[in-house]
Protein backbone atom coordinates (compact mmCIF):
# COMPACT_ATOMS: atom_id res chain seq x y z
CA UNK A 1 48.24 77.12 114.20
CA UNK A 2 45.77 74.89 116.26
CA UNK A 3 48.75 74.31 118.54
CA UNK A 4 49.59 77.51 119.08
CA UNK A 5 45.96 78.30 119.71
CA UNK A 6 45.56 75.25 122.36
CA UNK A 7 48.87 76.19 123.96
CA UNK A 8 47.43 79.74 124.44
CA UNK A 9 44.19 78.44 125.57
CA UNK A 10 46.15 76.40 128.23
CA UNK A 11 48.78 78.29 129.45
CA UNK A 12 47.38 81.99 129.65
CA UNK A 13 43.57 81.26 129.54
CA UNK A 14 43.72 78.10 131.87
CA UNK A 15 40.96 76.55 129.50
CA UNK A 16 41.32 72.60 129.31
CA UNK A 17 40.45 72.59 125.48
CA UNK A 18 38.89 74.79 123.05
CA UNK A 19 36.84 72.19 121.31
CA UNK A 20 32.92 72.70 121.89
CA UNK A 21 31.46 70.18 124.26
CA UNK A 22 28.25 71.15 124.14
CA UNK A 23 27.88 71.48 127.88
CA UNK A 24 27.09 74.86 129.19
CA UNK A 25 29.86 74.82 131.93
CA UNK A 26 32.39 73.24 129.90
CA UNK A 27 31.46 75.94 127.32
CA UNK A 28 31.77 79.24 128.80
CA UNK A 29 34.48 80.48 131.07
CA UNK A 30 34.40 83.59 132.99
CA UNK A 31 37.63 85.26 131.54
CA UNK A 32 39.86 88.02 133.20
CA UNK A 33 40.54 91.20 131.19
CA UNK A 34 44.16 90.64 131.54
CA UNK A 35 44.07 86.93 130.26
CA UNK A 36 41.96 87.62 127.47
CA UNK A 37 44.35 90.52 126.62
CA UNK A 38 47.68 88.34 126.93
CA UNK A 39 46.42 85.46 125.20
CA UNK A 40 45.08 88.30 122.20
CA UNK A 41 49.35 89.69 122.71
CA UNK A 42 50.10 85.94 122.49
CA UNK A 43 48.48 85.10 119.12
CA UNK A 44 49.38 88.28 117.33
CA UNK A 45 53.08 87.44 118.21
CA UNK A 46 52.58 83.78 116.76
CA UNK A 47 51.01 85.53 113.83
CA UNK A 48 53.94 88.31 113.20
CA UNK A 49 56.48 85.60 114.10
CA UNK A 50 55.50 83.21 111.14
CA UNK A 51 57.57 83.54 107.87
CA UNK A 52 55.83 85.07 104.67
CA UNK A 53 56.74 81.38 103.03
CA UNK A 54 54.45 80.26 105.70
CA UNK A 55 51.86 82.17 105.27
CA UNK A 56 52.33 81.56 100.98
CA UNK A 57 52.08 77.86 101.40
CA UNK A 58 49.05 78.27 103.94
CA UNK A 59 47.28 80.62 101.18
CA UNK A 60 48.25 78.20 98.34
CA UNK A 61 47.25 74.80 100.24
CA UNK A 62 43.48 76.77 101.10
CA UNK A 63 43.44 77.20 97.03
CA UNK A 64 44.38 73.68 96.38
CA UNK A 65 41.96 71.93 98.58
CA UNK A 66 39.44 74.53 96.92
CA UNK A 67 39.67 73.37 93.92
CA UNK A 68 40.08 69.69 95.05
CA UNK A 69 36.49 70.32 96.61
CA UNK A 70 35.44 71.69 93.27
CA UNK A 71 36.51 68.45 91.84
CA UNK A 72 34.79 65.80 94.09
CA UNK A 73 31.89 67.65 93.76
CA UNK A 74 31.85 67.59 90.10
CA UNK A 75 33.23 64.14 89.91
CA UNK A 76 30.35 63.30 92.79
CA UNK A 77 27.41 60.58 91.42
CA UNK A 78 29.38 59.98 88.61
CA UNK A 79 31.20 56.78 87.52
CA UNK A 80 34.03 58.10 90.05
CA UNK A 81 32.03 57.18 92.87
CA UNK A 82 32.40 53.53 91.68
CA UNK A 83 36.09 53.61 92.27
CA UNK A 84 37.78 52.29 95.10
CA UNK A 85 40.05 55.50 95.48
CA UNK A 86 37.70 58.22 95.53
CA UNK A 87 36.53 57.39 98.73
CA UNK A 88 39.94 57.68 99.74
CA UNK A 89 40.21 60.86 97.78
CA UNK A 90 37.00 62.36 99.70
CA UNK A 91 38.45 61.69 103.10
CA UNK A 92 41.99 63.14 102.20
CA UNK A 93 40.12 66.39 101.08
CA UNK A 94 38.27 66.32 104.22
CA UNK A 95 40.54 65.57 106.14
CA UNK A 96 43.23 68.53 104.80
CA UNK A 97 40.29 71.24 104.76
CA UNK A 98 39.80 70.46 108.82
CA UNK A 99 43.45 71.03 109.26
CA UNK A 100 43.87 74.17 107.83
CA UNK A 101 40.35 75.61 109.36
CA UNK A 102 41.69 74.14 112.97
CA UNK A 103 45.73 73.79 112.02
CA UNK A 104 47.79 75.93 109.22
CA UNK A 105 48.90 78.64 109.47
């Protein structure tokens, strides 16, 4: 999804990035009615076009890395933290719940 959205951003709203930048004129844009409406046409159309498996696996990867949260946090301060992998484990659910909030769709 966070393709699609940055291809949209690009191509119909002429916007470099959507990615805050904390920056007043690299944060707001002064938008046409049109563009804002196309690029709206343009991400409903992604949305429709995706297959219902896609949107199952997007649904069922949010509920695993739910419950994967669930887990480090229970597991956090205990002798897991000790462990060499749950480090690794932390960043991997991290890392996958960015993705889907910026990516999957």
């Amino acid at each position: 999804m966070k393709k699609t959205l940055d291809l949209i951003a690009r191509e119909i709203l002429r916007l470099e990035t959507l990615e805050t930048r904390r920056r007043d004129r690299l944060d707001f844009h002064d938008l046409a009615v049109w563009q804002i409406k196309a690029a709206l046409q343009a991400a409903y159309k992604a949305g429709a076009e995706s297959t219902p498996r896609e949107r199952r696996h997007s649904r069922e990867l949010k509920k695993l890395i739910a419950k994967s949260t669930d887990l480090i946090d229970a597991l956090d301060g205990t002798i897991c933290d000790g462990e060499p992998e749950f480090p690794k484990l932390r960043k991997a659910v991290s890392s996958a719940t960015k993705a889907l909030k910026g990516g999957a769709a």
